[in-house]
PDB file of N, CA and C in Angstrom:
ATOM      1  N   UNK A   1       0.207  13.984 -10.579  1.00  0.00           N
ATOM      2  CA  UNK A   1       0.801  12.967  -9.745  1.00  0.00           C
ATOM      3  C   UNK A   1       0.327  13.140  -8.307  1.00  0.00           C
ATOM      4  N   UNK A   2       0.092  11.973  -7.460  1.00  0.00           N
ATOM      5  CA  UNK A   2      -0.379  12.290  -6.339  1.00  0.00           C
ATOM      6  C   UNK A   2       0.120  10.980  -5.503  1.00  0.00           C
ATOM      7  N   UNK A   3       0.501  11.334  -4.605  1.00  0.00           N
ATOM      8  CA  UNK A   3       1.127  10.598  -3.703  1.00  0.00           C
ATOM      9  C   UNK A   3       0.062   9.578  -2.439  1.00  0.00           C
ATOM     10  N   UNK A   4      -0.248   8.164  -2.657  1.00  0.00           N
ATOM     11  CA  UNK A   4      -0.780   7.490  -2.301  1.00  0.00           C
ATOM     12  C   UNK A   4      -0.070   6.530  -0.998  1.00  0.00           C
ATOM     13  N   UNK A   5      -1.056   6.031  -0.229  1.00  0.00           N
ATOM     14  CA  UNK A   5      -0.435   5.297   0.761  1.00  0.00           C
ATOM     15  C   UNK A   5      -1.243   4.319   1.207  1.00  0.00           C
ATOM     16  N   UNK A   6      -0.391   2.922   1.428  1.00  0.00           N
ATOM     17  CA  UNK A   6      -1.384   1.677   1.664  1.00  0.00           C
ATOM     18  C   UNK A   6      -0.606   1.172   2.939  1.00  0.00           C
ATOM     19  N   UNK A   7      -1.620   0.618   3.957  1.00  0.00           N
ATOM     20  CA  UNK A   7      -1.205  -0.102   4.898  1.00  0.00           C
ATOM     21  C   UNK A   7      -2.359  -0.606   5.717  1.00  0.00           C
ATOM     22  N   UNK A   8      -1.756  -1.817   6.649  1.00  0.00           N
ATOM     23  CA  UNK A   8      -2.695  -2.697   7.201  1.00  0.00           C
ATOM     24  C   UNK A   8      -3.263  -1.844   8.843  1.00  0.00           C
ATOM     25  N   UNK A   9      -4.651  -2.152   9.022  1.00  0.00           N
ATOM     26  CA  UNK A   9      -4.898  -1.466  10.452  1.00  0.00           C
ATOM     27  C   UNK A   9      -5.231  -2.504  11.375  1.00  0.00           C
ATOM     28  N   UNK A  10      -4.889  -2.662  12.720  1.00  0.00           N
ATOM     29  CA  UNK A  10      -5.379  -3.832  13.386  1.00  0.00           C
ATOM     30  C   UNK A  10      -6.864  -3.536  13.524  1.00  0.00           C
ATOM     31  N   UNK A  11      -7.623  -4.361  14.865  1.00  0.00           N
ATOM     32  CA  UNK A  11      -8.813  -4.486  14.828  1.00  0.00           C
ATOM     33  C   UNK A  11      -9.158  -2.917  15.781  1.00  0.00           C
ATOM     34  N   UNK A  12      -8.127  -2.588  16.548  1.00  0.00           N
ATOM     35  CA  UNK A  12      -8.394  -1.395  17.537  1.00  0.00           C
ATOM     36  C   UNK A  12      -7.771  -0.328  16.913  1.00  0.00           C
ATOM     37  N   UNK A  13      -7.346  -0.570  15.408  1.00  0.00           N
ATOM     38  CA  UNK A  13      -6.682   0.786  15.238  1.00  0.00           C
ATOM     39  C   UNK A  13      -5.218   1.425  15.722  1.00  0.00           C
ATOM     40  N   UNK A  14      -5.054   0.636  16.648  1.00  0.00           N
ATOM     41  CA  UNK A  14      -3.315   0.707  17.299  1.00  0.00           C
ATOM     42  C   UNK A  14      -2.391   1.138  16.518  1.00  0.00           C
ATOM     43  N   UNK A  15      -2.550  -0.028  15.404  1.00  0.00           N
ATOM     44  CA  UNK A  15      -1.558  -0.106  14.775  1.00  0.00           C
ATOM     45  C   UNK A  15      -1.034   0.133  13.348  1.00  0.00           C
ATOM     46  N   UNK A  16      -1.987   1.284  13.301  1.00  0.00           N
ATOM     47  CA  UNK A  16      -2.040   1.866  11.934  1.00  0.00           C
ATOM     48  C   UNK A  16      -1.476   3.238  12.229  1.00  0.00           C
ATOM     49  N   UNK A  17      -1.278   3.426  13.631  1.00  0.00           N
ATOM     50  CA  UNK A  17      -0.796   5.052  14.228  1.00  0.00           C
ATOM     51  C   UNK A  17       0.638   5.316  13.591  1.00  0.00           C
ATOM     52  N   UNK A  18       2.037   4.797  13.937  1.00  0.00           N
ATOM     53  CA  UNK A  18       2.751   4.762  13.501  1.00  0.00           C
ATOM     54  C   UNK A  18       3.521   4.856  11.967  1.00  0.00           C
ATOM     55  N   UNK A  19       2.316   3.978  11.356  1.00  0.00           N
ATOM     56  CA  UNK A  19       2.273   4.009  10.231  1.00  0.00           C
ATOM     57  C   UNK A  19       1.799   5.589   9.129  1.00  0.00           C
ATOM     58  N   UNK A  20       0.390   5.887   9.778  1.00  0.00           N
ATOM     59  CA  UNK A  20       0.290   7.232   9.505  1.00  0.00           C
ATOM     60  C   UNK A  20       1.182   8.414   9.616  1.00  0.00           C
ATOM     61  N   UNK A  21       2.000   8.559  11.211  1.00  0.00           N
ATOM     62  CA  UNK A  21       2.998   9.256  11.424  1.00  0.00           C
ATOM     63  C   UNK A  21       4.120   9.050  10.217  1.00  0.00           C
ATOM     64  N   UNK A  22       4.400   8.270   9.980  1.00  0.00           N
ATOM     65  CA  UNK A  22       5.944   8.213   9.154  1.00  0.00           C
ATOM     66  C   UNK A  22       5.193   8.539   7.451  1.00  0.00           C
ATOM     67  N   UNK A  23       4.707   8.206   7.151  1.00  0.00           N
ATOM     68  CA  UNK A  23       3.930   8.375   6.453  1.00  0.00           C
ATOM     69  C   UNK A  23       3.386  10.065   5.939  1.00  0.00           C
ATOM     70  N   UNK A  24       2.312  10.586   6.851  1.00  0.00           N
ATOM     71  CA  UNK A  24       2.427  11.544   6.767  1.00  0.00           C
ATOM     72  C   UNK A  24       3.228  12.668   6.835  1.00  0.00           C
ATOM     73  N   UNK A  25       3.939  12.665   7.554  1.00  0.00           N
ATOM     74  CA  UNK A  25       5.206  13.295   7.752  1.00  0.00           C
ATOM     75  C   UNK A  25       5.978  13.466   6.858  1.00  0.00           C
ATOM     76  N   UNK A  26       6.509  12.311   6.260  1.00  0.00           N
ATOM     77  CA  UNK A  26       7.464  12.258   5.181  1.00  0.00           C
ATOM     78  C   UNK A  26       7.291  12.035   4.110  1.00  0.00           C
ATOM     79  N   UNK A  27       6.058  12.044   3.934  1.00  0.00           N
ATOM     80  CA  UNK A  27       5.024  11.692   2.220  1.00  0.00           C
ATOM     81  C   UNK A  27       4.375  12.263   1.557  1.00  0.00           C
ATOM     82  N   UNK A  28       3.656  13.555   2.642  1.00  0.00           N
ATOM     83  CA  UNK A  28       2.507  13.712   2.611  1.00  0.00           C
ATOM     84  C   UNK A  28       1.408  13.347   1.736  1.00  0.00           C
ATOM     85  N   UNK A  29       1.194  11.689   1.853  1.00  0.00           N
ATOM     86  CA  UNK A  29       0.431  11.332   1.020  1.00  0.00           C
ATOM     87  C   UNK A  29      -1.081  11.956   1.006  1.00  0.00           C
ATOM     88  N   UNK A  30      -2.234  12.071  -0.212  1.00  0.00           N
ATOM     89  CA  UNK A  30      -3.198  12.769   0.164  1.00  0.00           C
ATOM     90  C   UNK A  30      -4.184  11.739  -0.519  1.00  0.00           C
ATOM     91  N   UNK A  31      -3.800  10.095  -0.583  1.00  0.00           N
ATOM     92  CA  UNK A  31      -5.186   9.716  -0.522  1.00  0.00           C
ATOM     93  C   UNK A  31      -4.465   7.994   0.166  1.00  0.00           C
ATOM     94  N   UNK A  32      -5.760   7.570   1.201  1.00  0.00           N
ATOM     95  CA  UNK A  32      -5.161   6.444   1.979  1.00  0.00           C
ATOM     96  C   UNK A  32      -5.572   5.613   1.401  1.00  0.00           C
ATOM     97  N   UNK A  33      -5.034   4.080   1.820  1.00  0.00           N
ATOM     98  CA  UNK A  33      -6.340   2.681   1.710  1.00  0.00           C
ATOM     99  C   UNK A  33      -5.915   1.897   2.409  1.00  0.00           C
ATOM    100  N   UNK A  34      -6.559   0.997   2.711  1.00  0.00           N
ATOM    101  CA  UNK A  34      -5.662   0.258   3.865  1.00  0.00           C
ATOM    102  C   UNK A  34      -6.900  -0.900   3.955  1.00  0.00           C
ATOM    103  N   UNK A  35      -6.299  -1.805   4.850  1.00  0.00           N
ATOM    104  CA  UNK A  35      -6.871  -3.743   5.028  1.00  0.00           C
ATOM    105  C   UNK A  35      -6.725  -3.478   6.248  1.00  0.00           C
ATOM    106  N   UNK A  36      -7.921  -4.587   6.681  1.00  0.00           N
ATOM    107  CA  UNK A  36      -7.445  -5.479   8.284  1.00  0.00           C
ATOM    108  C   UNK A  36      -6.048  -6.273   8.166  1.00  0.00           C
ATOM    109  N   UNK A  37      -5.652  -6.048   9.166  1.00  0.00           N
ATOM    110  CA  UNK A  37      -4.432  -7.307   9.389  1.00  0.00           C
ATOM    111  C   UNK A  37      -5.219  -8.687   9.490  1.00  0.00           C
ATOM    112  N   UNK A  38      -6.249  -9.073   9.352  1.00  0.00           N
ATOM    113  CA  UNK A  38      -6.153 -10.202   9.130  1.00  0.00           C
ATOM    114  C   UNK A  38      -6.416 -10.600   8.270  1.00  0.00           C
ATOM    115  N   UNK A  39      -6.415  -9.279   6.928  1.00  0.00           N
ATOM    116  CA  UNK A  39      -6.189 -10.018   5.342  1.00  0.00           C
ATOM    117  C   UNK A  39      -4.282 -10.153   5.208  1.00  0.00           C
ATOM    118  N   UNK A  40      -3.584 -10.041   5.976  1.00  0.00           N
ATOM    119  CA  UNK A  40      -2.169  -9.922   5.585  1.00  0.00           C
ATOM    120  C   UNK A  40      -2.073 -11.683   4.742  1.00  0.00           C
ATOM    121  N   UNK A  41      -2.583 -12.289   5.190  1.00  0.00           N
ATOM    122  CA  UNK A  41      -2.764 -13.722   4.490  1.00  0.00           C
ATOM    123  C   UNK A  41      -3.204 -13.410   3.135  1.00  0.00           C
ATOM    124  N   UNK A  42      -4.428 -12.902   2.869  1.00  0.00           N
ATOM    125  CA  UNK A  42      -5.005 -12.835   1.725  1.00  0.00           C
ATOM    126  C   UNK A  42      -4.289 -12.120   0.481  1.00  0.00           C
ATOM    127  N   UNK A  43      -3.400 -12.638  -0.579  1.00  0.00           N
ATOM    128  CA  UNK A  43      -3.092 -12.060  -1.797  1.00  0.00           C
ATOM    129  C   UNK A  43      -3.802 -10.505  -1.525  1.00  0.00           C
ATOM    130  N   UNK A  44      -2.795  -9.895  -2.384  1.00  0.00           N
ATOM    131  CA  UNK A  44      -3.215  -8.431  -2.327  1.00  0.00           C
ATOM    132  C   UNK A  44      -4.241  -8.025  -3.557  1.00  0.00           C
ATOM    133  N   UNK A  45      -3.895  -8.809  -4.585  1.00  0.00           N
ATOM    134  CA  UNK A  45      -5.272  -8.469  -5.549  1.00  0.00           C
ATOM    135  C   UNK A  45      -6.865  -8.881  -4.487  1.00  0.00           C
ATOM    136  N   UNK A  46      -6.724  -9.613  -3.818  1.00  0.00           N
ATOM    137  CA  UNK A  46      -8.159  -9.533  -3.484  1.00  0.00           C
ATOM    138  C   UNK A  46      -7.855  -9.323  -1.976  1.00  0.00           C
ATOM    139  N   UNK A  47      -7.741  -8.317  -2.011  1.00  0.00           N
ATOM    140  CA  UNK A  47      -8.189  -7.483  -0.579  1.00  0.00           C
ATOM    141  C   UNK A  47      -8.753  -5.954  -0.799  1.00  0.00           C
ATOM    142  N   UNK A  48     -10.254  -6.254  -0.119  1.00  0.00           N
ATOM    143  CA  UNK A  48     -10.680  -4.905  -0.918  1.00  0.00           C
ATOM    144  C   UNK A  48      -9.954  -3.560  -0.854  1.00  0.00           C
ATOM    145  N   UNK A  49      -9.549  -2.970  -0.004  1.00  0.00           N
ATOM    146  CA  UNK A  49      -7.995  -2.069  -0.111  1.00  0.00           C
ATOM    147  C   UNK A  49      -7.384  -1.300  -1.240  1.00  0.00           C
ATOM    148  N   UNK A  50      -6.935  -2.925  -1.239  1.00  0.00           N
ATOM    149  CA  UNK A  50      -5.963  -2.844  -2.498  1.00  0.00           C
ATOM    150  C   UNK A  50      -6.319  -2.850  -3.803  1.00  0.00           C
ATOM    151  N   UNK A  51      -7.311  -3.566  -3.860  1.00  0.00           N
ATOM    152  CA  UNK A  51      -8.468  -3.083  -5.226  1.00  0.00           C
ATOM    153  C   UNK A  51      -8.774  -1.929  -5.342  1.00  0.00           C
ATOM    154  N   UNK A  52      -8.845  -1.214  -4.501  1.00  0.00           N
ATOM    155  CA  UNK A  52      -9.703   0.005  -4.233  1.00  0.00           C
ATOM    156  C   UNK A  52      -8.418   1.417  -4.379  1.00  0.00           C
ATOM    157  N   UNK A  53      -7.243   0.932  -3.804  1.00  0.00           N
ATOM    158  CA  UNK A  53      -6.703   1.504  -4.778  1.00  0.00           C
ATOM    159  C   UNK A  53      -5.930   1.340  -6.051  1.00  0.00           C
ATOM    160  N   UNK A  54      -6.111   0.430  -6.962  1.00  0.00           N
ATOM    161  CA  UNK A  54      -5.701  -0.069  -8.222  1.00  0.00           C
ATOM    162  C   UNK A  54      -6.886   0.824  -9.099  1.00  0.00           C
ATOM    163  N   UNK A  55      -8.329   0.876  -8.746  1.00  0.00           N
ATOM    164  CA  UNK A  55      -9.083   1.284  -9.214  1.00  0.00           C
ATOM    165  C   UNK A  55      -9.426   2.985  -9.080  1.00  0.00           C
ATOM    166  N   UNK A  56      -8.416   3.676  -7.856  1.00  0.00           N
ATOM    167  CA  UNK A  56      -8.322   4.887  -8.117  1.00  0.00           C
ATOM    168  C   UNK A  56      -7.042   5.436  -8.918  1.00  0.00           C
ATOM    169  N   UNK A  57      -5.609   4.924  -8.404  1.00  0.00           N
ATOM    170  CA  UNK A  57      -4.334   5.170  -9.110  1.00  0.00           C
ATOM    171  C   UNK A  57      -4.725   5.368 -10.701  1.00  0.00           C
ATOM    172  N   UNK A  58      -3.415   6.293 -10.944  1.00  0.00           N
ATOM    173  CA  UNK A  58      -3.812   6.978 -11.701  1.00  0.00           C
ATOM    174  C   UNK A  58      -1.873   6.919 -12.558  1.00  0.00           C
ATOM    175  N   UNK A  59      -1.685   6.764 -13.640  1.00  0.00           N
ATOM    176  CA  UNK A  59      -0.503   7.505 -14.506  1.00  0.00           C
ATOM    177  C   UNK A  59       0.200   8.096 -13.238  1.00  0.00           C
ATOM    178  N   UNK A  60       1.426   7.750 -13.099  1.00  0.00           N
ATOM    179  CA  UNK A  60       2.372   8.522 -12.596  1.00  0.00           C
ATOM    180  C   UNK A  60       2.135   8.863 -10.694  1.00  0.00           C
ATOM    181  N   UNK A  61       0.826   8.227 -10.796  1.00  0.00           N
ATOM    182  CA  UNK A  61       1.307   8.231  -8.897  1.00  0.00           C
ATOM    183  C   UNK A  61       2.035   7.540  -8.349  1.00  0.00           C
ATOM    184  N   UNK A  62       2.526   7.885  -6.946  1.00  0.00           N
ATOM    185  CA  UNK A  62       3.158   7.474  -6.375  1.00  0.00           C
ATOM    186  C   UNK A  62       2.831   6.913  -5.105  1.00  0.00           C
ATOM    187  N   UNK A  63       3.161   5.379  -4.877  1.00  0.00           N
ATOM    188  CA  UNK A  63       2.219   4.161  -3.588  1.00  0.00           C
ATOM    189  C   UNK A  63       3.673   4.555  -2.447  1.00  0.00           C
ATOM    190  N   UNK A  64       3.108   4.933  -1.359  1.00  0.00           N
ATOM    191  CA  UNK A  64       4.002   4.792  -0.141  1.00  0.00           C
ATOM    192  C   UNK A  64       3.686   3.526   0.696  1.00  0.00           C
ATOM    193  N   UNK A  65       4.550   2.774   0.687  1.00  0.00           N
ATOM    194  CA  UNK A  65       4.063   1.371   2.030  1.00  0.00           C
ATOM    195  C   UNK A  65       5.041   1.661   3.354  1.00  0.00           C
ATOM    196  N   UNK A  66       4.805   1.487   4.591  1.00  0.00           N
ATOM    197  CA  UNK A  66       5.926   1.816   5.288  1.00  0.00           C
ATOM    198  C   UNK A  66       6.558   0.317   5.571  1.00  0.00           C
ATOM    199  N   UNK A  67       5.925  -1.095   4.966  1.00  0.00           N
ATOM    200  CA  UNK A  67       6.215  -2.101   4.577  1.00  0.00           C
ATOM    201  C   UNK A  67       5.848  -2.953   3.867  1.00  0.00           C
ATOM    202  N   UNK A  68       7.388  -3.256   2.533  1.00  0.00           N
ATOM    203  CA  UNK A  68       7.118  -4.092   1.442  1.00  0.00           C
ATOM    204  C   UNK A  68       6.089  -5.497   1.458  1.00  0.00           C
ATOM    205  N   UNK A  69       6.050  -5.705   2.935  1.00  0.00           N
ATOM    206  CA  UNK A  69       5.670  -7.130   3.100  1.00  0.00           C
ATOM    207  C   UNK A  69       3.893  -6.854   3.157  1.00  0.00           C
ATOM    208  N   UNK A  70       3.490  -5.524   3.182  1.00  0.00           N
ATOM    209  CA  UNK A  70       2.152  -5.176   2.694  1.00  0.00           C
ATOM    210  C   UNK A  70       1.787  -5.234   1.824  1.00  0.00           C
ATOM    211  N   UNK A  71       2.368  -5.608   0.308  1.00  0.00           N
ATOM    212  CA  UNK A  71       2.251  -5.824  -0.761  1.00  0.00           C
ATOM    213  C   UNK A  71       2.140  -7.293  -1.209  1.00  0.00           C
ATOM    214  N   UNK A  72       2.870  -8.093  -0.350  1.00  0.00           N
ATOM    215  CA  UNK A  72       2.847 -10.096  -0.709  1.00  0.00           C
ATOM    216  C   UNK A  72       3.831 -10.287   0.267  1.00  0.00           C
ATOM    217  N   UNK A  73       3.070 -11.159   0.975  1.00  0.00           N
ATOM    218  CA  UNK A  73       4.135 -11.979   2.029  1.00  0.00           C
ATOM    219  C   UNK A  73       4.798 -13.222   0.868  1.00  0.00           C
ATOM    220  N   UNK A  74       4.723 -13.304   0.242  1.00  0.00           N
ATOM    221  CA  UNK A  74       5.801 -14.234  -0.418  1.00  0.00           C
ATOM    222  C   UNK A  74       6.787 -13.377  -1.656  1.00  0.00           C
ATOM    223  N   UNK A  75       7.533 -13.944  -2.422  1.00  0.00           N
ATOM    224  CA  UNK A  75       8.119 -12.808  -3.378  1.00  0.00           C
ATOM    225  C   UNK A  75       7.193 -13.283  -4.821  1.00  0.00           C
ATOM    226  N   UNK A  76       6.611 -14.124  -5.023  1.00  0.00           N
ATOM    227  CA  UNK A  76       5.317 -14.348  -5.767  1.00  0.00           C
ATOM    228  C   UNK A  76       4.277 -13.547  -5.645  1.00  0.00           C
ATOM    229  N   UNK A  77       3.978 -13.134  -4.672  1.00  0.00           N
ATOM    230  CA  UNK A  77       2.498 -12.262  -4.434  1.00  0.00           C
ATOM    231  C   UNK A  77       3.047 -10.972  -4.604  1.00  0.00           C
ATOM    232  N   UNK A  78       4.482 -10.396  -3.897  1.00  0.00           N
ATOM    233  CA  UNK A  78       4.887  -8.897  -4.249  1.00  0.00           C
ATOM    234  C   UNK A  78       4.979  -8.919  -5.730  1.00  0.00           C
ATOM    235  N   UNK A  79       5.370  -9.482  -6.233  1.00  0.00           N
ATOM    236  CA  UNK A  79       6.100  -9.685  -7.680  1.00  0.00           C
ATOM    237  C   UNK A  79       4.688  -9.538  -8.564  1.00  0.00           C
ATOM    238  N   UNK A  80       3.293 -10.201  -8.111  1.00  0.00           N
ATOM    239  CA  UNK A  80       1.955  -9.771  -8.575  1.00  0.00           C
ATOM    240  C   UNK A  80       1.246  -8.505  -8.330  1.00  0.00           C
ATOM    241  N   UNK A  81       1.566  -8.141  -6.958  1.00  0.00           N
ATOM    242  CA  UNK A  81       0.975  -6.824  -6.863  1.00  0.00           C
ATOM    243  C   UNK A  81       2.015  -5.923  -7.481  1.00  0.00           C
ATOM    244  N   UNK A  82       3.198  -5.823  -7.521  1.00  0.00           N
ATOM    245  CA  UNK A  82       3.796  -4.608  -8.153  1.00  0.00           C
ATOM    246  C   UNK A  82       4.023  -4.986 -10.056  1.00  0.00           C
ATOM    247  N   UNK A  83       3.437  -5.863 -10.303  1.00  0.00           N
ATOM    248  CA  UNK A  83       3.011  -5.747 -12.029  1.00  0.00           C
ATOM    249  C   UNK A  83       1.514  -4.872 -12.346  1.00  0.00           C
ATOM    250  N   UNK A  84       0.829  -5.265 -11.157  1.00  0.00           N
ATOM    251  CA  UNK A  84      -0.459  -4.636 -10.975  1.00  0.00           C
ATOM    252  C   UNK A  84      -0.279  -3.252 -11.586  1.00  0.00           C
ATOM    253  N   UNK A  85       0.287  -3.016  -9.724  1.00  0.00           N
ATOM    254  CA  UNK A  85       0.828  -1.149  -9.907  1.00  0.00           C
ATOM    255  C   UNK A  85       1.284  -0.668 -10.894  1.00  0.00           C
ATOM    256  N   UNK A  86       2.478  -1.265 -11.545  1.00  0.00           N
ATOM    257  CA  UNK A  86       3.414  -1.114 -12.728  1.00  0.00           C
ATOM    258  C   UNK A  86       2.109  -0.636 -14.309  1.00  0.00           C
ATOM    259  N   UNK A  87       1.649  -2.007 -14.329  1.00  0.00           N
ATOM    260  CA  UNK A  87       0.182  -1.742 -15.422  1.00  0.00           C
ATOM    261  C   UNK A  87      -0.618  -0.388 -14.931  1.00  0.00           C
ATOM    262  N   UNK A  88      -0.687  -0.158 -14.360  1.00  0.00           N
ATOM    263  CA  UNK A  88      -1.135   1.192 -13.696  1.00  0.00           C
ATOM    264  C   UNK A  88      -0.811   2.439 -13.659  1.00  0.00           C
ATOM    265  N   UNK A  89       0.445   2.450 -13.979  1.00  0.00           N
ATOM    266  CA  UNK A  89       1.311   3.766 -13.956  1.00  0.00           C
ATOM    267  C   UNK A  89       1.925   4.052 -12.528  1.00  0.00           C
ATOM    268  N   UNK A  90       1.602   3.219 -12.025  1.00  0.00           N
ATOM    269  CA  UNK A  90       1.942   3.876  -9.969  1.00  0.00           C
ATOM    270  C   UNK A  90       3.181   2.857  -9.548  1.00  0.00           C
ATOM    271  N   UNK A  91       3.969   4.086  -9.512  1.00  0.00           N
ATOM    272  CA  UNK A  91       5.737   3.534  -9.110  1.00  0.00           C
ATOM    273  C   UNK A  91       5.507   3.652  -7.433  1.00  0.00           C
ATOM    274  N   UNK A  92       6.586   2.885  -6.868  1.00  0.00           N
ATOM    275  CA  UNK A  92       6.596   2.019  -5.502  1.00  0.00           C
ATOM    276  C   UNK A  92       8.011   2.731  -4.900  1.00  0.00           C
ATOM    277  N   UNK A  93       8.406   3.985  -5.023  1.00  0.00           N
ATOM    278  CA  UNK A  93       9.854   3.930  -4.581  1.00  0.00           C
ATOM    279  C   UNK A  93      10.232   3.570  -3.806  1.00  0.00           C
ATOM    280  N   UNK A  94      11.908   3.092  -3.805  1.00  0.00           N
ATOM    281  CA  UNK A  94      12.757   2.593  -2.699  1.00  0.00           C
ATOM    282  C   UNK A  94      13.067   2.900  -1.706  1.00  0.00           C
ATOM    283  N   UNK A  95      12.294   2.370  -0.528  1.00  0.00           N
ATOM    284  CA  UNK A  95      12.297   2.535   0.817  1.00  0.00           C
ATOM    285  C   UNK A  95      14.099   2.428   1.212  1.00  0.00           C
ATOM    286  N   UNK A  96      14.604   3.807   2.248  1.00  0.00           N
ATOM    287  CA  UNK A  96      15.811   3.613   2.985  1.00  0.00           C
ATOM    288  C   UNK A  96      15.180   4.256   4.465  1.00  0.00           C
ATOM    289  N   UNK A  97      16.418   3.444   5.240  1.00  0.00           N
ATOM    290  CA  UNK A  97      16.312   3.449   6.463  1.00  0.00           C
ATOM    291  C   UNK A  97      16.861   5.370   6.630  1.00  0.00           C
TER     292      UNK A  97
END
């Protein structure tokens, strides 16, 4: 099992800092992937990213997002990417504040 982590980076990198911090810290996830924010539009099956990790996940890993809305801005597109994951073996646990 290995603990994975996906999230969006702006164009300067800004804004992927935060994300790493909480992330690393409290995950220690040990493999990344991540999109431009200006695929946040683009369905998550086709953002290379997210392909990229569908095609490494593995049985029983585990995806850290530090937000659900990185997965489908609609509840149609989350509801597609986490059947993805699901077919995959890679559980999404429940984010608390």
């Amino acid at each position: 099992m290995k603990t994975l982590a996906y999230f969006f980076v702006g164009t300067d990198g800004e804004e992927a800092m935060p994300q790493f911090e909480v992330i690393g810290d409290s995950h220690h996830a040990v493999q990344w992937f991540a999109d431009m924010t200006s695929m946040a539009s683009v369905a998550a099956l086709e953002r290379p990213g997210f392909v990229e990790l569908l095609r490494f996940a593995r049985e029983g890993d585990v995806l850290i997002v530090s937000l659900v809305s990185h997965l489908g801005s609609s509840a149609a597109e989350l509801l597609t990417a986490l059947q993805a994951l699901e077919s995959t073996g890679v559980t999404v646990p429940e984010s608390r504040p």
